[in-house]
Protein backbone atom coordinates (compact mmCIF):
# COMPACT_ATOMS: atom_id res chain seq x y z
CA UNK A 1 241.34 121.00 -147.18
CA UNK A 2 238.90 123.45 -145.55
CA UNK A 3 238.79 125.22 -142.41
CA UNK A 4 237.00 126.74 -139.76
CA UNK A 5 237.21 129.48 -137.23
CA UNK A 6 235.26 130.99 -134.41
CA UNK A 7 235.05 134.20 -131.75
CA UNK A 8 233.55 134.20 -128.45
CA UNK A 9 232.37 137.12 -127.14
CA UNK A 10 230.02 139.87 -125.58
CA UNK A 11 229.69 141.18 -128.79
CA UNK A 12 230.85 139.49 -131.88
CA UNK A 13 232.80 141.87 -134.08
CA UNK A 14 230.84 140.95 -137.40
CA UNK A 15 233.86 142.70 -139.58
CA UNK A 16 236.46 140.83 -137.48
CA UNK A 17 234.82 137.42 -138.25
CA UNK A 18 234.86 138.07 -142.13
CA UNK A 19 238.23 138.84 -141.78
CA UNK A 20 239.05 135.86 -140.47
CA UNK A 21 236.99 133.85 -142.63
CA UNK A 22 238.21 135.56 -145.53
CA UNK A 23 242.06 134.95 -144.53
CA UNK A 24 241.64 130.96 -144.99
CA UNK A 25 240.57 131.58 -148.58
CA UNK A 26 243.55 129.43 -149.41
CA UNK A 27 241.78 126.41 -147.52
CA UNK A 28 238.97 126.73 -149.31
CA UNK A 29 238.27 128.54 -152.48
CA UNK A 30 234.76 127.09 -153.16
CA UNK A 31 232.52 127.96 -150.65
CA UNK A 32 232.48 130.34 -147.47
CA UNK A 33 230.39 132.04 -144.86
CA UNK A 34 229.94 132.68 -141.60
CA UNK A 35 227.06 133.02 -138.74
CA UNK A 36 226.34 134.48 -135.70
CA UNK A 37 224.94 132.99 -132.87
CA UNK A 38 223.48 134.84 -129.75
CA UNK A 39 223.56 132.57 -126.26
CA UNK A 40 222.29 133.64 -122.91
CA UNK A 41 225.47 135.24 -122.07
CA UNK A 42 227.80 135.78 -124.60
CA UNK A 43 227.77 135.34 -128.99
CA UNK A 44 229.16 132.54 -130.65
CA UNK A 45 230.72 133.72 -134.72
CA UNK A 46 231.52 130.67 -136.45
CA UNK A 47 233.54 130.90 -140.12
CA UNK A 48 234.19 128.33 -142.77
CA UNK A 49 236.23 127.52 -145.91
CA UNK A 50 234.97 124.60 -148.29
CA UNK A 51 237.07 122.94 -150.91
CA UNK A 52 234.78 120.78 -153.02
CA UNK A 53 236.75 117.97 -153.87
CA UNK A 54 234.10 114.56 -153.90
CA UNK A 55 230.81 116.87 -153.85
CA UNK A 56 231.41 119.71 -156.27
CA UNK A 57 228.14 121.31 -155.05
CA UNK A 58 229.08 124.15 -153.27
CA UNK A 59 225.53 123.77 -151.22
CA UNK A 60 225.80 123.87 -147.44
CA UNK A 61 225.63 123.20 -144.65
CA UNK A 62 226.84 119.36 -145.18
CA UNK A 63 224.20 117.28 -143.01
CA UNK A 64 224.77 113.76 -142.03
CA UNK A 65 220.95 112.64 -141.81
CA UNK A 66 222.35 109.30 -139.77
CA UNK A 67 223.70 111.18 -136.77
């Protein structure tokens, strides 16, 4: 299992968004991170959790090449 997460905002609260990445630890033990993304208006924090299960490589991000 793995899992993501994500914050909306005027101002991302980096700290807050390692929190929450770091509370889904469970979901995903292998791998982690998280990014922040400015827009025109508002910032976009995106989290994840990776549990290697068929790809042990704890490498990211996963690309699909095809889509």
């Amino acid at each position: 299992m793995c899992g993501i997460c994500g914050i909306i905002s005027n101002k991302v609260n980096k700290d807050a968004l390692k929190r929450m990445t770091d509370a889904m630890f469970n979901r995903g033990p292998d791998a982690g991170g998280f990014c922040i993304i400015p827009t025109c208006s508002k910032e976009v924090g995106l989290g994840h959790r990776r549990l290697s299960i068929f790809d042990t490589s704890d490498a990211g991000p996963m690309v699909d090449r095809v889509m």
